[in-house]
PDB file of N, CA and C in Angstrom:
ATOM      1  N   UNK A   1      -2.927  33.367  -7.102  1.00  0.00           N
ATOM      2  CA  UNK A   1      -1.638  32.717  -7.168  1.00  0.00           C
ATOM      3  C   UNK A   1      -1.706  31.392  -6.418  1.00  0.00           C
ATOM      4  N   UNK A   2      -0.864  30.093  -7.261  1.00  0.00           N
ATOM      5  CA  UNK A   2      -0.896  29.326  -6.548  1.00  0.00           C
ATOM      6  C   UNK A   2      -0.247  29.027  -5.025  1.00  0.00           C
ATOM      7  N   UNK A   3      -0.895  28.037  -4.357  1.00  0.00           N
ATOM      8  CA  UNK A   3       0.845  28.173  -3.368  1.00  0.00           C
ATOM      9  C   UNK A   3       1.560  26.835  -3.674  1.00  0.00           C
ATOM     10  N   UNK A   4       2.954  26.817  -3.278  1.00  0.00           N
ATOM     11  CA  UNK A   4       3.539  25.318  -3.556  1.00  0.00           C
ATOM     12  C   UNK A   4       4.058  24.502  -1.922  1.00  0.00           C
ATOM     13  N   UNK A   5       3.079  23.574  -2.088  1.00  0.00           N
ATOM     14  CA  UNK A   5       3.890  22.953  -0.505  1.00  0.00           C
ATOM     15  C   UNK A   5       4.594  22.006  -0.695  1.00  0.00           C
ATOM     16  N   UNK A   6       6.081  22.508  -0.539  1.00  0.00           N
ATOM     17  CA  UNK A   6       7.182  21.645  -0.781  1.00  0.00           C
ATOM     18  C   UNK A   6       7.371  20.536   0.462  1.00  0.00           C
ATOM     19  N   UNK A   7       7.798  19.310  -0.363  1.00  0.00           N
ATOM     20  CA  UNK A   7       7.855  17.909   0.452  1.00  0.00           C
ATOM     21  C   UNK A   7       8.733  17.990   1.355  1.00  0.00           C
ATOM     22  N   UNK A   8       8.325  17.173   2.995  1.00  0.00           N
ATOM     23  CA  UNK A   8       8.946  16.914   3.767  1.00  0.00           C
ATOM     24  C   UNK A   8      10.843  17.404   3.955  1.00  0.00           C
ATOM     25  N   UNK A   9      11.081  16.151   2.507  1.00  0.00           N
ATOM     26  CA  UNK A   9      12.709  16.301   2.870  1.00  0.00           C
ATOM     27  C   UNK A   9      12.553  15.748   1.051  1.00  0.00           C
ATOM     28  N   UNK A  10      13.129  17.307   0.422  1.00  0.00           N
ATOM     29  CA  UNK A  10      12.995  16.912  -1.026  1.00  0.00           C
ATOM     30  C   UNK A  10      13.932  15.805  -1.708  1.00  0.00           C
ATOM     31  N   UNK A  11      14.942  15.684  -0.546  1.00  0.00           N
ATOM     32  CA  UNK A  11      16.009  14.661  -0.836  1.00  0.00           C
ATOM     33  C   UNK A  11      15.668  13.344  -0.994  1.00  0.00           C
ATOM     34  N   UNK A  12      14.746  13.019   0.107  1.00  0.00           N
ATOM     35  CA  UNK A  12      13.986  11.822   0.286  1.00  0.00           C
ATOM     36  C   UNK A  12      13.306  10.844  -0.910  1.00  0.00           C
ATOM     37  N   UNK A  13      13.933  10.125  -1.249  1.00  0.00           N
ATOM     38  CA  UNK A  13      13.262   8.967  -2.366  1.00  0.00           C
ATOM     39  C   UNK A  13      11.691   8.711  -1.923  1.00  0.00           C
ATOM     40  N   UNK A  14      10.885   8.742  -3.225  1.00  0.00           N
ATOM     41  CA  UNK A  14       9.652   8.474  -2.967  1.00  0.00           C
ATOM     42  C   UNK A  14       9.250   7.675  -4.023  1.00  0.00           C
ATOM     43  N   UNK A  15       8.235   6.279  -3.769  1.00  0.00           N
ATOM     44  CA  UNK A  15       7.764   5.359  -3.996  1.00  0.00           C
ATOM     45  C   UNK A  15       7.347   5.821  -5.613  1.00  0.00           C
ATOM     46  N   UNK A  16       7.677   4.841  -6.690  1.00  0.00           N
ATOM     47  CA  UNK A  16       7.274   4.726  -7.935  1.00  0.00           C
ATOM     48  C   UNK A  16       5.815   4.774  -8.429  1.00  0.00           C
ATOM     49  N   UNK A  17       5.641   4.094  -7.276  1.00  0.00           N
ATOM     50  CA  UNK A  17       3.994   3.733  -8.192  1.00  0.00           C
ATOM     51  C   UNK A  17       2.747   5.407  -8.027  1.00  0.00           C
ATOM     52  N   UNK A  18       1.884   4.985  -9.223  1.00  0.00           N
ATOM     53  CA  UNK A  18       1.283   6.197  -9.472  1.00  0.00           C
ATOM     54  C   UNK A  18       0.842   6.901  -8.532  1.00  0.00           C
ATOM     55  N   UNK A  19       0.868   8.588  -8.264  1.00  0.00           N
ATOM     56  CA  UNK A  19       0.504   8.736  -6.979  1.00  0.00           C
ATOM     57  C   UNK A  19       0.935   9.194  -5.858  1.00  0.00           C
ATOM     58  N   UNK A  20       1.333   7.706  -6.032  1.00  0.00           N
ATOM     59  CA  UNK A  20       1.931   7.778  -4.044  1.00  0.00           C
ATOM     60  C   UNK A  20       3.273   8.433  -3.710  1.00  0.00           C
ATOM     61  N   UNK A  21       2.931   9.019  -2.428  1.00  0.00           N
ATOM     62  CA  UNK A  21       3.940  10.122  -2.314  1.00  0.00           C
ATOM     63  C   UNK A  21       4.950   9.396  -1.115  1.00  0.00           C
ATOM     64  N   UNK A  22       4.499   8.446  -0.756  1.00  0.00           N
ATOM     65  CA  UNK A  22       5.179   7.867   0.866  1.00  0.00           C
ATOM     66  C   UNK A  22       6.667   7.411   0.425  1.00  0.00           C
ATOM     67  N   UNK A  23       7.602   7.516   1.384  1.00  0.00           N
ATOM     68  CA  UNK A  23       8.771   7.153   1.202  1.00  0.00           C
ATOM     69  C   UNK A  23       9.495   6.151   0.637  1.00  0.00           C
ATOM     70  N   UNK A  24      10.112   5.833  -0.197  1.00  0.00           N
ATOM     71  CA  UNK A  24      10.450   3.909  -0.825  1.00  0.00           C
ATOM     72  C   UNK A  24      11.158   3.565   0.446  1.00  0.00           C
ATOM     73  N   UNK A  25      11.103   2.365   0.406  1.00  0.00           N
ATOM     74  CA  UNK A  25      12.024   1.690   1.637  1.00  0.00           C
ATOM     75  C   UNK A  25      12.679   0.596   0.499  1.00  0.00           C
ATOM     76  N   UNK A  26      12.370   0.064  -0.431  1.00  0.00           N
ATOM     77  CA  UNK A  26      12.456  -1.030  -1.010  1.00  0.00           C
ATOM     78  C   UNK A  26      13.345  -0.451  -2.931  1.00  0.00           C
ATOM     79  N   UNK A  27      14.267  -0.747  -3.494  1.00  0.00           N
ATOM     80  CA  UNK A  27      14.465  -0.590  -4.627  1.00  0.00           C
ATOM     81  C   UNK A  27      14.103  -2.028  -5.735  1.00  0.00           C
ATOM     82  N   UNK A  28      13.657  -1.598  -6.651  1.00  0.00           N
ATOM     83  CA  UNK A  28      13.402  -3.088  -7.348  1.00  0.00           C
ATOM     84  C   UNK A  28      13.776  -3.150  -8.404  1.00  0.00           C
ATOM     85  N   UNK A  29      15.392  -4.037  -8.737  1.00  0.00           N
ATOM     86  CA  UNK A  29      16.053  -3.929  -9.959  1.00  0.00           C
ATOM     87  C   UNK A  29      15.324  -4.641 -10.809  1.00  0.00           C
ATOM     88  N   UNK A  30      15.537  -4.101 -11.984  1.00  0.00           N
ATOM     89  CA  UNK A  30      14.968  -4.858 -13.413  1.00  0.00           C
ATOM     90  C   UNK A  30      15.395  -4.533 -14.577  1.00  0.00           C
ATOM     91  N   UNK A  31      15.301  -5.395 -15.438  1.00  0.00           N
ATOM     92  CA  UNK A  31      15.597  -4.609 -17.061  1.00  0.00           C
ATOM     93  C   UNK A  31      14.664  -5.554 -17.930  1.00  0.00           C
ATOM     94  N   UNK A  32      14.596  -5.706 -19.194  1.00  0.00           N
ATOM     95  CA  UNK A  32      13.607  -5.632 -20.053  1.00  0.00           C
ATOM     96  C   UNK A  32      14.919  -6.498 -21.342  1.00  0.00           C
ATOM     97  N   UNK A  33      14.381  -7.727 -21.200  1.00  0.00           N
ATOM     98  CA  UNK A  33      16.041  -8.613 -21.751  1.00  0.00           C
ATOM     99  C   UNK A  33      15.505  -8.294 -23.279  1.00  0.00           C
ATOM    100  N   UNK A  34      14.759  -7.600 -24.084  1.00  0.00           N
ATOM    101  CA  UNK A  34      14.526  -7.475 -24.986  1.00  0.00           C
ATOM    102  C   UNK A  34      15.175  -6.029 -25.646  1.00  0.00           C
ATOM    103  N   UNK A  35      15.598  -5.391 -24.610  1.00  0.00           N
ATOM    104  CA  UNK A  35      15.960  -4.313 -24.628  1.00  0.00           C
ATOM    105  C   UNK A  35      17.410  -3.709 -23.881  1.00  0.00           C
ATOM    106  N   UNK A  36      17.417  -4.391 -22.948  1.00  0.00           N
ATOM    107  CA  UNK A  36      18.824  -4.003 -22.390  1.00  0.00           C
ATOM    108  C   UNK A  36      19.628  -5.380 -21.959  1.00  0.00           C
ATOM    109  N   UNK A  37      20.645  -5.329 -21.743  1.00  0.00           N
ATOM    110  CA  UNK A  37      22.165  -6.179 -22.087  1.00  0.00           C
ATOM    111  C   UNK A  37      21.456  -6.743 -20.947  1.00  0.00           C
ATOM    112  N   UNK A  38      22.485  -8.047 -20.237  1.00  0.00           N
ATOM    113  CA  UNK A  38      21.603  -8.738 -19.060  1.00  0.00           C
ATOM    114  C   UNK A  38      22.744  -8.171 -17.989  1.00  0.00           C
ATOM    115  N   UNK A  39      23.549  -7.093 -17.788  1.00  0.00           N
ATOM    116  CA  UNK A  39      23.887  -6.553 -16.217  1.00  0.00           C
ATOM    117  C   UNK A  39      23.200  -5.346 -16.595  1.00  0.00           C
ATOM    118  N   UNK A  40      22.677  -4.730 -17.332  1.00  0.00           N
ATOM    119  CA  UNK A  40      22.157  -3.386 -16.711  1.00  0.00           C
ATOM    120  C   UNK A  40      20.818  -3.654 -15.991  1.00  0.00           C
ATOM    121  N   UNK A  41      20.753  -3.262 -15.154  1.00  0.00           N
ATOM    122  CA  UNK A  41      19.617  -2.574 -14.339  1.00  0.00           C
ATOM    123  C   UNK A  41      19.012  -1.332 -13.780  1.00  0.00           C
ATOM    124  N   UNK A  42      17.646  -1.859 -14.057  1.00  0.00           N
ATOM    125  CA  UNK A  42      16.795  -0.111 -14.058  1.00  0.00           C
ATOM    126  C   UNK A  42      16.373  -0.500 -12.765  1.00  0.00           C
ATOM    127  N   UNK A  43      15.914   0.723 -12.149  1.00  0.00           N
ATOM    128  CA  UNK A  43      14.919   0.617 -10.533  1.00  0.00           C
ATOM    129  C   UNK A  43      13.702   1.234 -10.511  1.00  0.00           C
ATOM    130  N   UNK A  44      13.189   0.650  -9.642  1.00  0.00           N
ATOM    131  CA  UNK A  44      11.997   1.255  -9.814  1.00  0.00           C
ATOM    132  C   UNK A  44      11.819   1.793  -7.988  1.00  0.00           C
ATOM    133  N   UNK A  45      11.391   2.379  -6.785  1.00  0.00           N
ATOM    134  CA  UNK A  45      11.043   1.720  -5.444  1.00  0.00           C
ATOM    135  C   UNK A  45      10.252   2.072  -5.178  1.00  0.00           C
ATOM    136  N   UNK A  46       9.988   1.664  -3.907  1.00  0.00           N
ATOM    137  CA  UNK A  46       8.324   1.328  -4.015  1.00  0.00           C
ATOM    138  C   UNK A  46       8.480   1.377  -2.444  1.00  0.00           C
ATOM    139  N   UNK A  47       7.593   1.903  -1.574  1.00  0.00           N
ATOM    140  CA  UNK A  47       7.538   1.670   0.171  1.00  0.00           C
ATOM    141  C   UNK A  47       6.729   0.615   0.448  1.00  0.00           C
ATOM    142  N   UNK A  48       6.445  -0.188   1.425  1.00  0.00           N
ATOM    143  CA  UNK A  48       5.938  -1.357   1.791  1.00  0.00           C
ATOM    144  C   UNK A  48       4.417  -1.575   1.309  1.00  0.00           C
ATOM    145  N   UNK A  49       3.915  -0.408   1.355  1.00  0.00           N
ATOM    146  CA  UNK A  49       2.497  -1.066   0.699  1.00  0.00           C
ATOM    147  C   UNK A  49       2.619  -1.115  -0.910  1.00  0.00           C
ATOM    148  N   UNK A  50       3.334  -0.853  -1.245  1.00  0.00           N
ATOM    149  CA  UNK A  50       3.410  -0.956  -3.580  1.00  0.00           C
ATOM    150  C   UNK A  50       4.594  -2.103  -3.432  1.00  0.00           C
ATOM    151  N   UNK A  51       5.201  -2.403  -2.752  1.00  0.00           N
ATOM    152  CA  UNK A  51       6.488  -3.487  -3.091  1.00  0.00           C
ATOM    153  C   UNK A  51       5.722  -4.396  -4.079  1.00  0.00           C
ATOM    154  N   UNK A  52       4.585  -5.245  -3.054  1.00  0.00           N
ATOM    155  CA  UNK A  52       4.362  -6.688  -4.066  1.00  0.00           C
ATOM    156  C   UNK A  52       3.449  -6.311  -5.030  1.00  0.00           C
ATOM    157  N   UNK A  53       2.984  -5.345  -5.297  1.00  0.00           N
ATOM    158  CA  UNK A  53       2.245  -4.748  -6.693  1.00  0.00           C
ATOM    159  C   UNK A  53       2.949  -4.584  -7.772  1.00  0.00           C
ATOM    160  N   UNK A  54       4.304  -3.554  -7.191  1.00  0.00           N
ATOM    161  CA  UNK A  54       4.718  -3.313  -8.490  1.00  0.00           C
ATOM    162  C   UNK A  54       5.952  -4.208  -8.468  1.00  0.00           C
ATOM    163  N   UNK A  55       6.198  -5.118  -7.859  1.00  0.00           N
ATOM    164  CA  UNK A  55       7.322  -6.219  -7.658  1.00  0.00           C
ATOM    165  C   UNK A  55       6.398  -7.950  -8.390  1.00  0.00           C
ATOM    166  N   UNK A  56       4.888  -7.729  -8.568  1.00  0.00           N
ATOM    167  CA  UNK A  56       4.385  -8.584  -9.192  1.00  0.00           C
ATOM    168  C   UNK A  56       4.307  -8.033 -10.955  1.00  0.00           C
ATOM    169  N   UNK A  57       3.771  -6.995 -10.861  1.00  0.00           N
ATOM    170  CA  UNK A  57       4.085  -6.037 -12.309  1.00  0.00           C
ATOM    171  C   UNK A  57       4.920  -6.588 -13.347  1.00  0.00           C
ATOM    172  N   UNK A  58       6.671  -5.817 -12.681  1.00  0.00           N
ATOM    173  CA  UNK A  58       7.491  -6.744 -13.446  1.00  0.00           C
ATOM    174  C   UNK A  58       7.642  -8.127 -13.249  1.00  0.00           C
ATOM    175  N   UNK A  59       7.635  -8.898 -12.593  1.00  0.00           N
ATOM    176  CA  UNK A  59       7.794 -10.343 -12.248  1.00  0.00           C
ATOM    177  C   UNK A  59       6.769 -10.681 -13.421  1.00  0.00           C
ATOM    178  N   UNK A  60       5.652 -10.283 -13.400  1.00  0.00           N
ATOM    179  CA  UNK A  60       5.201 -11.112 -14.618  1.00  0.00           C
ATOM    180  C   UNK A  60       5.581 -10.909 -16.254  1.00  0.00           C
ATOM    181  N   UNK A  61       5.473  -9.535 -16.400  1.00  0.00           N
ATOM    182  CA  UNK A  61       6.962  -9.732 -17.565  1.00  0.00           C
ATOM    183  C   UNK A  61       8.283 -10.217 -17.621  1.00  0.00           C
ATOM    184  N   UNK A  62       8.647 -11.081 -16.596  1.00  0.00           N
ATOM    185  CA  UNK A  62       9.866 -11.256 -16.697  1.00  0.00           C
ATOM    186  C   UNK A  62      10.768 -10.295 -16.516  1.00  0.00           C
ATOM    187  N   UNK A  63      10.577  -9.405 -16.444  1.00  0.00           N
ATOM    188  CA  UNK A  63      11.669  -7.903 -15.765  1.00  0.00           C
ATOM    189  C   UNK A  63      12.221  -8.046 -14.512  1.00  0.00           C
ATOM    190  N   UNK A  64      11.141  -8.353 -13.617  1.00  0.00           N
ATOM    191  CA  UNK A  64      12.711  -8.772 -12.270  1.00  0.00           C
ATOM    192  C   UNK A  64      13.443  -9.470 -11.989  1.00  0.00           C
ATOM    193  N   UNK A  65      14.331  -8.582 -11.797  1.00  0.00           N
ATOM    194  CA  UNK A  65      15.835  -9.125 -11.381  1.00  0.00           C
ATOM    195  C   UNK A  65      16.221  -9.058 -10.177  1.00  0.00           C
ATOM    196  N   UNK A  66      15.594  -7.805  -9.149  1.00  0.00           N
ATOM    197  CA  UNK A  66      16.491  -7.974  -7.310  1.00  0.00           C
ATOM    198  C   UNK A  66      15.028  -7.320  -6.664  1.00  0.00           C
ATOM    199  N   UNK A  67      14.890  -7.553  -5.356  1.00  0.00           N
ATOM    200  CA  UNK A  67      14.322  -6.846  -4.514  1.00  0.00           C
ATOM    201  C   UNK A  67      14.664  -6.599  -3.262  1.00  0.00           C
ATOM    202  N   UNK A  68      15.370  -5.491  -3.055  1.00  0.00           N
ATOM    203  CA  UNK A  68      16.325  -5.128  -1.765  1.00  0.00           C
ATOM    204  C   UNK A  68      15.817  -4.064  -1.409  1.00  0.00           C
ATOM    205  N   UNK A  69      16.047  -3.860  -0.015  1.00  0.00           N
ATOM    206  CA  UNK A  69      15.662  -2.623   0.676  1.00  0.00           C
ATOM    207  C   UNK A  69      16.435  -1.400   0.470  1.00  0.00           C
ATOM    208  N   UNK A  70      16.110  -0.120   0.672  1.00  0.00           N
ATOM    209  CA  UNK A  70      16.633   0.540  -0.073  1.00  0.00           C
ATOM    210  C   UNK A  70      18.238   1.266   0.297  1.00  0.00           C
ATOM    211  N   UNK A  71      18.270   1.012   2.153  1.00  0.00           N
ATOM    212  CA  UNK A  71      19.596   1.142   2.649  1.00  0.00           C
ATOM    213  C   UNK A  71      20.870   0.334   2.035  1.00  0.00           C
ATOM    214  N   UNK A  72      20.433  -1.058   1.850  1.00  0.00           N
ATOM    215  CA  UNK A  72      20.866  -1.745   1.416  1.00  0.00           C
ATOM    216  C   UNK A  72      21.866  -1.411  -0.016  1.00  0.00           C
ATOM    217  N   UNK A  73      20.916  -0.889  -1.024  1.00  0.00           N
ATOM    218  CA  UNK A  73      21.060  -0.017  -2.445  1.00  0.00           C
ATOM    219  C   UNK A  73      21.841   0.579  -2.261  1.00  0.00           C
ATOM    220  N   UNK A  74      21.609   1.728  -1.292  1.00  0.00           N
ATOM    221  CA  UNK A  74      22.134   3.074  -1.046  1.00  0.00           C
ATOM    222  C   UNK A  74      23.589   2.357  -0.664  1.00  0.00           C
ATOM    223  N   UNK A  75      24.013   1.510   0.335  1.00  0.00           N
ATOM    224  CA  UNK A  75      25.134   1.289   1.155  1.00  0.00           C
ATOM    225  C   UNK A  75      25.846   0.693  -0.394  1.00  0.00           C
ATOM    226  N   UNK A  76      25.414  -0.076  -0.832  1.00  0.00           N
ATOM    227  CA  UNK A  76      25.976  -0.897  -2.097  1.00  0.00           C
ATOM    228  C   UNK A  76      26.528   0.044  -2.804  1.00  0.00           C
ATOM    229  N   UNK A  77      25.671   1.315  -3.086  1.00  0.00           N
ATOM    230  CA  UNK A  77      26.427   1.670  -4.333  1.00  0.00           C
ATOM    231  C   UNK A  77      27.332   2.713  -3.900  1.00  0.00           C
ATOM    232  N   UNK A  78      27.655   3.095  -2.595  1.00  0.00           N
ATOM    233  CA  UNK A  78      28.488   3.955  -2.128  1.00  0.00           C
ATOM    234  C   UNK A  78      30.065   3.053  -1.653  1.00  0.00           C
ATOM    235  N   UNK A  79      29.678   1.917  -2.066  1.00  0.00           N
ATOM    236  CA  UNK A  79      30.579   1.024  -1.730  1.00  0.00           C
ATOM    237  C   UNK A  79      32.085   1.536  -2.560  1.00  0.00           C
ATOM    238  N   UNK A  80      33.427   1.579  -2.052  1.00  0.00           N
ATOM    239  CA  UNK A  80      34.222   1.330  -3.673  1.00  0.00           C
ATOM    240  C   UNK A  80      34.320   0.185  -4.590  1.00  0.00           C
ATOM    241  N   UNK A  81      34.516   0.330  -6.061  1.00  0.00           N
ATOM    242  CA  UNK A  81      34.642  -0.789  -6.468  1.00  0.00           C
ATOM    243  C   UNK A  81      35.780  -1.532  -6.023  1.00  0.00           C
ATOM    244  N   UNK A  82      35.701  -3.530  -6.238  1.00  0.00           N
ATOM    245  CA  UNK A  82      36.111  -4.202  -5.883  1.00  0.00           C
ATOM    246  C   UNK A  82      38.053  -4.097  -7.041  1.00  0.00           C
TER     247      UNK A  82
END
């Protein structure tokens, strides 16, 4: 039987890029203007060592749109609307 070792704090956001299991600190809005309207945005995040990898990724397709930290995100979207 296998065993399963469940993560730290399963709540905890973890970094996009392939792999890596370390915490995001960073969210990185984007969308794909070929495909979605120009306010939607997708995220991707990424913790300090994948930011400028996968923040160069989309940048060179033209996909990014924000790069904010991820409290930041979090505080924003708990915000009420205006």
């Amino acid at each position: 039987m296998d065993s399963v070792i469940p993560a730290a704090n399963p709540e905890s956001p973890i970094c996009s890029a392939k792999a890596c299991k370390a915490p995001a600190v960073w969210v990185l809005a984007w969308n794909n203007p070929k495909l979605h309207t120009p306010e939607r945005r997708k995220t991707w995040l990424a913790c300090d060592e994948h930011r400028e990898h996968l923040s160069s990724f989309l940048n060179v397709r033209g996909f990014l749109r924000d790069v904010v930290p991820l409290a930041e995100w979090e505080d924003d979207s708990a915000a009420p609307p205006d």
